[in-house]
Protein backbone atom coordinates (compact mmCIF):
# COMPACT_ATOMS: atom_id res chain seq x y z
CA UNK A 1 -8.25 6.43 16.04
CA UNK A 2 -6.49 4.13 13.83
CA UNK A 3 -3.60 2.68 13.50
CA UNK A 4 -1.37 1.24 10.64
CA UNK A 5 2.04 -1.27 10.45
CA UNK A 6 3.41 -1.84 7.53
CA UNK A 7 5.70 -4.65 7.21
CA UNK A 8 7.68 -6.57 4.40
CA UNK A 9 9.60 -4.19 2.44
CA UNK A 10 13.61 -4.89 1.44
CA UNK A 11 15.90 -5.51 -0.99
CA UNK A 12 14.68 -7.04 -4.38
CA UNK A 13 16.28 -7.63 -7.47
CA UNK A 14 14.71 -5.99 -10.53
CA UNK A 15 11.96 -8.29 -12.05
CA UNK A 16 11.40 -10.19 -8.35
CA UNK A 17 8.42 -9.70 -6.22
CA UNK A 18 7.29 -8.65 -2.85
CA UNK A 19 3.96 -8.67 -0.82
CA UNK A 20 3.55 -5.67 2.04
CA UNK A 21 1.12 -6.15 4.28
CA UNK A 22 -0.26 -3.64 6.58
CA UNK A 23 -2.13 -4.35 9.34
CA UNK A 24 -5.04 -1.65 11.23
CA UNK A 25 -5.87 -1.11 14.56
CA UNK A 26 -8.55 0.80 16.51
CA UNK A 27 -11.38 2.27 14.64
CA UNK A 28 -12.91 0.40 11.47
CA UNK A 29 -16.46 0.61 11.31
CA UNK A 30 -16.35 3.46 9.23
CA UNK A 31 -13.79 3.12 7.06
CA UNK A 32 -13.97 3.76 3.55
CA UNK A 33 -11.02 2.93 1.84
CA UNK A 34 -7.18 2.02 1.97
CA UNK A 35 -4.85 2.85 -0.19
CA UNK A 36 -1.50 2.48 -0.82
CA UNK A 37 1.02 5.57 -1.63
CA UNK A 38 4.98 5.42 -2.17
CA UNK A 39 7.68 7.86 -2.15
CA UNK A 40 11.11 7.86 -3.82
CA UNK A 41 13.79 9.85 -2.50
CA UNK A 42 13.37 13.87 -3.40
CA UNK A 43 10.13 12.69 -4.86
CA UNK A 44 6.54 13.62 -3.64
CA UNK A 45 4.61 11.22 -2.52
CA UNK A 46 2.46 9.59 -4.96
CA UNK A 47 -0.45 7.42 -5.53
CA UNK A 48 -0.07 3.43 -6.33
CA UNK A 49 -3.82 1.60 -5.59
CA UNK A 50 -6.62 2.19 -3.73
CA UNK A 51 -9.56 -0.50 -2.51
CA UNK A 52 -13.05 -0.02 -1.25
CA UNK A 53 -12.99 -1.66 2.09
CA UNK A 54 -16.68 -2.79 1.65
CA UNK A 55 -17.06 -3.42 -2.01
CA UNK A 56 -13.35 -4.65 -2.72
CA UNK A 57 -13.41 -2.59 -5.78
CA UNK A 58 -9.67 -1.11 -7.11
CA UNK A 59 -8.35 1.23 -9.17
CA UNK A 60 -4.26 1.71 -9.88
CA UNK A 61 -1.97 4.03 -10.86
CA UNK A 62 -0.88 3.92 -14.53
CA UNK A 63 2.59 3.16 -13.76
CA UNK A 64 1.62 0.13 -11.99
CA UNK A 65 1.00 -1.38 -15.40
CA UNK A 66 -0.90 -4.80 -14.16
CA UNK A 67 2.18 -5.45 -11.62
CA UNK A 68 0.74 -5.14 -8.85
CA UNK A 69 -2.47 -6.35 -6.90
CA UNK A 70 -3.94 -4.81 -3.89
CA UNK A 71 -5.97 -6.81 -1.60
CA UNK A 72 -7.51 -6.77 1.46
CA UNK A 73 -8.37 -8.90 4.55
CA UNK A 74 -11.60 -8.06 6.28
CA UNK A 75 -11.36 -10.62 9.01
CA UNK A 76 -7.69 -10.11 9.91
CA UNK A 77 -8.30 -6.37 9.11
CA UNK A 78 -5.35 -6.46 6.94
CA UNK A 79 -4.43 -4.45 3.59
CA UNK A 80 -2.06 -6.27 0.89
CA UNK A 81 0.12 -5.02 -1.57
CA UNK A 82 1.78 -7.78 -4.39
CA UNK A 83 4.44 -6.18 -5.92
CA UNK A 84 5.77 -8.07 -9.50
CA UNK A 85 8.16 -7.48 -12.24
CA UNK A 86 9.91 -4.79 -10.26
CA UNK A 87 12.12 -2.19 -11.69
CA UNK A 88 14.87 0.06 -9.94
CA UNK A 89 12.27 2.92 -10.36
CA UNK A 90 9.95 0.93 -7.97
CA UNK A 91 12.46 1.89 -4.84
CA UNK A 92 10.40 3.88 -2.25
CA UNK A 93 8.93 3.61 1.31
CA UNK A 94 5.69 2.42 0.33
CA UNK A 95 2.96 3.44 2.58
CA UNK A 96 -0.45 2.62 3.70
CA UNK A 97 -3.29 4.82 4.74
CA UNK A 98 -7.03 4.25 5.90
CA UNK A 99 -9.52 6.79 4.75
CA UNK A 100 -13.18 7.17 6.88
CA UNK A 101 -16.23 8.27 5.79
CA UNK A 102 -16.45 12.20 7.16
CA UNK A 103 -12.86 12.67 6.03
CA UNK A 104 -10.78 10.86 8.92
CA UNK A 105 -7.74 9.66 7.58
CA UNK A 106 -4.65 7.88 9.02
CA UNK A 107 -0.86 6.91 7.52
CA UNK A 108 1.51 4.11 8.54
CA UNK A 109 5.10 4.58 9.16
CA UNK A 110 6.01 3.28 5.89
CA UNK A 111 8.18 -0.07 4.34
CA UNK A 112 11.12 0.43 2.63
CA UNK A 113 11.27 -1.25 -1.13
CA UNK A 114 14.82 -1.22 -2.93
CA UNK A 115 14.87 -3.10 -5.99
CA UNK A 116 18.88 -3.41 -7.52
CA UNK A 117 19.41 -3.46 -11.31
């Protein structure tokens, strides 16, 4: 099994910046990819980046708009998520999730992300 922490979210104002981290326990010799997901209230959840664990390729989400950079940590087996140039429509719990080869996949708890106008 795996597991996921995600850690610093809070309270930004609009054009600042944040980095979430997320850090992944237990099984990771097959994994395949983590991405990163966020949902505003009475929203669904929704895509934001995504990176091959072994390549380090990435692809975004068209709202990210070059604002954000995911990264990744093999050695501490920690994901990253830089968050720039934030708007109010930004504020979510932004989540993590590790995705295995053979379709295992696991979620963190989620961070929360509030950016004020």
């Amino acid at each position: 099994q795996v597991q996921l922490v995600e850690s610093g979210g809070g309270l930004v104002q609009t054009g600042g910046s944040l980095r979430l981290s997320c850090v992944a326990s237990g099984r990771t010799y097959d994994r395949d990819t983590m991405d990163w997901f966020r949902q505003a209230p009475g929203k669904e959840r929704e895509f934001v980046a995504r990176i091959s664990w072994n390549t380090g390729a990435t692809n975004y989400a068209d709202f990210v708009k070059g604002r954000f950079t995911i990264s990744k940590d093999n050695y501490r087996n920690t994901l990253y998520l830089q968050l720039s140039s934030l708007e109010p429509e930004d504020t979510a719990v932004y989540y993590c999730k590790s995705v295995h080869f053979g379709g295992y996949e696991s979620w963190g708890q989620g961070t929360q992300v509030t950016v004020s106008s």
